[in-house]
Protein backbone atom coordinates (compact mmCIF):
# COMPACT_ATOMS: atom_id res chain seq x y z
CA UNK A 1 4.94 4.90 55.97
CA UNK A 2 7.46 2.28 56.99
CA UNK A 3 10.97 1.95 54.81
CA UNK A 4 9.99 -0.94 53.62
CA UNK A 5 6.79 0.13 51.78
CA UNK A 6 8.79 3.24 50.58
CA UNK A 7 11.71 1.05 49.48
CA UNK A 8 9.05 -1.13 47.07
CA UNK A 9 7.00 2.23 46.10
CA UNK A 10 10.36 4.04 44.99
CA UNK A 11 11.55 0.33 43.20
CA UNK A 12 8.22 -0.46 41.73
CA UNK A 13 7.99 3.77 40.09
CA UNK A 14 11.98 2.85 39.31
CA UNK A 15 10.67 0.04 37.07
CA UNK A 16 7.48 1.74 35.73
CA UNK A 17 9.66 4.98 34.60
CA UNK A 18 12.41 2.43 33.15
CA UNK A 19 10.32 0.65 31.01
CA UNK A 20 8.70 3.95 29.77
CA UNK A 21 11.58 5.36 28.83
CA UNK A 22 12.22 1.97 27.42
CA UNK A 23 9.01 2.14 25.31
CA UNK A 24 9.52 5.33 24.13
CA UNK A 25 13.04 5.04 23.17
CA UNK A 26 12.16 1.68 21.00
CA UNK A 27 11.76 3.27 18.35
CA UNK A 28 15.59 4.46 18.58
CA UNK A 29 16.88 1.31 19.24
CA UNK A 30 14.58 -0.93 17.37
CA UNK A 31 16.10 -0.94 14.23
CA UNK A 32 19.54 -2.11 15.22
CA UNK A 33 17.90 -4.97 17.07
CA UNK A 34 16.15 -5.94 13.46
CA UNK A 35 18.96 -5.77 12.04
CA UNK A 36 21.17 -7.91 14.35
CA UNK A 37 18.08 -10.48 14.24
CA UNK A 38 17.11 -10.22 10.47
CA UNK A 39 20.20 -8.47 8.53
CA UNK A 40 18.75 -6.29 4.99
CA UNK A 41 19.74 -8.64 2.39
CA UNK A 42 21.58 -7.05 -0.59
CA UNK A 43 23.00 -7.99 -3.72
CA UNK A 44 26.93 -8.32 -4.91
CA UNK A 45 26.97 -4.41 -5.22
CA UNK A 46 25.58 -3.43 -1.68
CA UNK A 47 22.19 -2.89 -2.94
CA UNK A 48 19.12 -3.77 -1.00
CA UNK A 49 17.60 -6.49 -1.77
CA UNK A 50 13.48 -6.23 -1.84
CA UNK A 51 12.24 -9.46 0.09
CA UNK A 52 8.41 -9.98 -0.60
CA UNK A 53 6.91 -11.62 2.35
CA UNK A 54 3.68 -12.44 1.57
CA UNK A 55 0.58 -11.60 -1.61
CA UNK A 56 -3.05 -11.84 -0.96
CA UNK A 57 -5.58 -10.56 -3.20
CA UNK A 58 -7.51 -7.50 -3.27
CA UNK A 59 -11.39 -7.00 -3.48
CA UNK A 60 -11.63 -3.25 -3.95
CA UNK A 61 -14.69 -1.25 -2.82
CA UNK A 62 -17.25 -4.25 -2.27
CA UNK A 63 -20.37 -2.36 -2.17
CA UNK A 64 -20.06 0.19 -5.44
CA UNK A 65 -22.31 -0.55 -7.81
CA UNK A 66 -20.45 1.17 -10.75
CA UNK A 67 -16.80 1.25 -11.70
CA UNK A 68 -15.27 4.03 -14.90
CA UNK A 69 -12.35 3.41 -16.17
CA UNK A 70 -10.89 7.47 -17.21
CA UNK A 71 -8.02 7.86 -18.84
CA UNK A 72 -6.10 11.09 -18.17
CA UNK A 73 -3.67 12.38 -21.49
CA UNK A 74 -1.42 14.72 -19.12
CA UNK A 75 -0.76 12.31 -15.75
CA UNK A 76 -2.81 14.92 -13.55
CA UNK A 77 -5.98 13.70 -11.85
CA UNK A 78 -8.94 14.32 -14.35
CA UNK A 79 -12.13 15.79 -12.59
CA UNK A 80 -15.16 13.44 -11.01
CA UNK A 81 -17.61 13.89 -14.05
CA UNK A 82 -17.91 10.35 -14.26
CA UNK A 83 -16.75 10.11 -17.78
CA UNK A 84 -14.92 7.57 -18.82
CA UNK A 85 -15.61 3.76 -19.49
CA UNK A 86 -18.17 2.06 -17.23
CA UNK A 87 -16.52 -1.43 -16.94
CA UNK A 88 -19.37 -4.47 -16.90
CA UNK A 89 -19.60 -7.13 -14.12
CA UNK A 90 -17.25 -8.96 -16.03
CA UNK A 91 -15.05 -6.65 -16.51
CA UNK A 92 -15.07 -5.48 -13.00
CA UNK A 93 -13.81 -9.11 -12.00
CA UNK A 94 -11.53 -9.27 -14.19
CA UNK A 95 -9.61 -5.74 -13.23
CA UNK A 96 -9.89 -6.91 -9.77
CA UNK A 97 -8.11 -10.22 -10.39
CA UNK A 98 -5.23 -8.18 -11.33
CA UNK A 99 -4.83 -6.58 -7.93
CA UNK A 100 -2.16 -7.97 -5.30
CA UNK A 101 -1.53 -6.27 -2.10
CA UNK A 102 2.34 -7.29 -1.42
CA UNK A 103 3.59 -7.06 1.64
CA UNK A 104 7.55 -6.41 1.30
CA UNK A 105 10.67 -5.29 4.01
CA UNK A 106 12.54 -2.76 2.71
CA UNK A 107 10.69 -1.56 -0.23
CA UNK A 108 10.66 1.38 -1.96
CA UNK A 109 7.76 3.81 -4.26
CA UNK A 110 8.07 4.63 -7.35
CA UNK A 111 9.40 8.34 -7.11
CA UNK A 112 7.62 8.96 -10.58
CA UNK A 113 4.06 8.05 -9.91
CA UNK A 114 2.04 9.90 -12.12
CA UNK A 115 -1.03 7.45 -12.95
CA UNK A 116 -2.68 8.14 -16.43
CA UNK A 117 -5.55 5.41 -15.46
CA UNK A 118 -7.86 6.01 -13.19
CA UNK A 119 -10.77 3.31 -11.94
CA UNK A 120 -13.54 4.93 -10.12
CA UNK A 121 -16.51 3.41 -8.05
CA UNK A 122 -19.50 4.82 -7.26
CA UNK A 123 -22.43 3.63 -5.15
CA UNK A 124 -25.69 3.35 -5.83
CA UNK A 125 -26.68 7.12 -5.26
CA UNK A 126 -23.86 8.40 -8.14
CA UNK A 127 -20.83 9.05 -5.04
CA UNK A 128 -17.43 8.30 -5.88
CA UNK A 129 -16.29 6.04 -3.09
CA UNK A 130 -13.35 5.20 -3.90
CA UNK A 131 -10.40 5.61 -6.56
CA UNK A 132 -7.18 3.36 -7.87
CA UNK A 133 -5.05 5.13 -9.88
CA UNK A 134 -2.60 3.13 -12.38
CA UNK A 135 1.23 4.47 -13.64
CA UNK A 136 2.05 1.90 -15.99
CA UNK A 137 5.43 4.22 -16.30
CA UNK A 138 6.48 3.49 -13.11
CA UNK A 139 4.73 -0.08 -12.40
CA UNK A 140 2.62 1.66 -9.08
CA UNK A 141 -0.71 1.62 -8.19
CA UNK A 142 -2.67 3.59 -4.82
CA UNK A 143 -6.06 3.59 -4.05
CA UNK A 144 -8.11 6.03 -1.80
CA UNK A 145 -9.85 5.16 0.45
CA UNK A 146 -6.55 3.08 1.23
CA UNK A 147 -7.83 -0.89 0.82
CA UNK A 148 -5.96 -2.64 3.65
CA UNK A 149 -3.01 -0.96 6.33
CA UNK A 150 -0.04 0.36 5.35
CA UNK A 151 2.51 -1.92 7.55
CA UNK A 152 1.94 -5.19 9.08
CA UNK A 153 4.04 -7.80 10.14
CA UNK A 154 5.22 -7.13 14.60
CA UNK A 155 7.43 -5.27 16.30
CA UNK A 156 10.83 -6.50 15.69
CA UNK A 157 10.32 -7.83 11.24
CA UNK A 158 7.60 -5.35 10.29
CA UNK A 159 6.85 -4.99 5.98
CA UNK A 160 5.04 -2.51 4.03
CA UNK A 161 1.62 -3.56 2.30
CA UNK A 162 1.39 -1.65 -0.71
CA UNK A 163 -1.17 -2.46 -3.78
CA UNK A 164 0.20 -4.33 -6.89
CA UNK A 165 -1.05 -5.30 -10.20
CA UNK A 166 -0.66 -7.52 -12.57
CA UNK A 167 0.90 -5.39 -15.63
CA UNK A 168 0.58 -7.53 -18.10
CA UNK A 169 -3.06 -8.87 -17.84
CA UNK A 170 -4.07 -5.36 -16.54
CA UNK A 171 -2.66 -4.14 -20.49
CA UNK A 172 -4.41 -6.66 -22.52
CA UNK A 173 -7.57 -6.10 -20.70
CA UNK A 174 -6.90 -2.04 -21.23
CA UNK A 175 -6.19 -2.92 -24.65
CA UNK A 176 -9.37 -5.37 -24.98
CA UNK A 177 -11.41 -2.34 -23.88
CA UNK A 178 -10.33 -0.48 -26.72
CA UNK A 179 -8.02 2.05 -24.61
CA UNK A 180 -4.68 3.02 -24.89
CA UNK A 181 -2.03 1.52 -22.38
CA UNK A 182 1.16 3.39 -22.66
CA UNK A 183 -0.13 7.08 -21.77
CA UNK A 184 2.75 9.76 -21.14
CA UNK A 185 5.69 7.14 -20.38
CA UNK A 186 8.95 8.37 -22.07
């Protein structure tokens, strides 16, 4: 093999091996770029500042044919007996137009969630297909199957998607249904 084609074989692996390590040590380095670009806003006492980028609204579970409403009195995950109240088409609607999925940078959970309201659908065969679960302690909702990704946003200004209600039409309609809201919050 002449020099030269060893010469651009050893330059071209150089630059293949660079940008791998380059790649792999992004995620090292990728936060202090973000922050030279886009610095974490905070308030007059140093505190982060939670900047909501975006809201779009959520159409959970599309092809259940039943949603329950069960309640649970002690915070813990009641069992799938499918108790509970079975909410009407109307009603349905109306619990989903309470449902936001925000997308925020540098947001935070709830380190409390312990959901007393739980809103099951089922298919047409009687399986649970999915599940939100409500704190109204805590202001946090989560729903399994998860309903769209967890991040978004690119490389260098990522955000967190996380599902949001409405709290205070989600409690009248609660409270239109005959159910107790405020479950375990002290």
């Amino acid at each position: 093999m002449s020099t030269m084609k060893m010469r651009r074989l050893l330059v071209t692996g150089g630059l293949v091996v660079l940008a791998l390590l380059g790649w792999v040590s992004f995620g090292i380095w990728q936060p202090l770029v973000e922050e030279a670009i886009w610095p974490m806003p905070v308030d007059e006492n140093g505190i982060a500042i939670y900047e909501r980028v975006g809201e779009a609204p959520v159409r959970p579970y599309p092809t259940a044919t039943t949603v329950r409403l069960v309640l649970s009195e002690d915070g813990g995950r009641p069992p799938d007996d499918r108790e509970g109240r079975e909410l009407s088409d109307q009603d349905r609607r109306a619990f989903g137009a309470t449902l936001i999925r925000a997308s925020e940078r540098y947001s935070s959970g709830a380190a409390c969630f312990v959901p007393h309201h739980f809103f099951r659908y089922y298919d047409a065969e009687g399986a649970l297909i999915g599940e939100i679960a409500v704190c109204f302690c805590c202001h946090g909702a989560s729903a399994w199957p998860a309903l769209f990704p967890a991040t978004g946003g690119n490389v260098l200004h990522p955000y967190d998607n996380r599902l949001d209600f409405d709290e205070e039409n989600l409690a009248a309609l609660i409270e239109l249904w005959g159910l107790p809201v405020d479950l375990g919050c002290r």
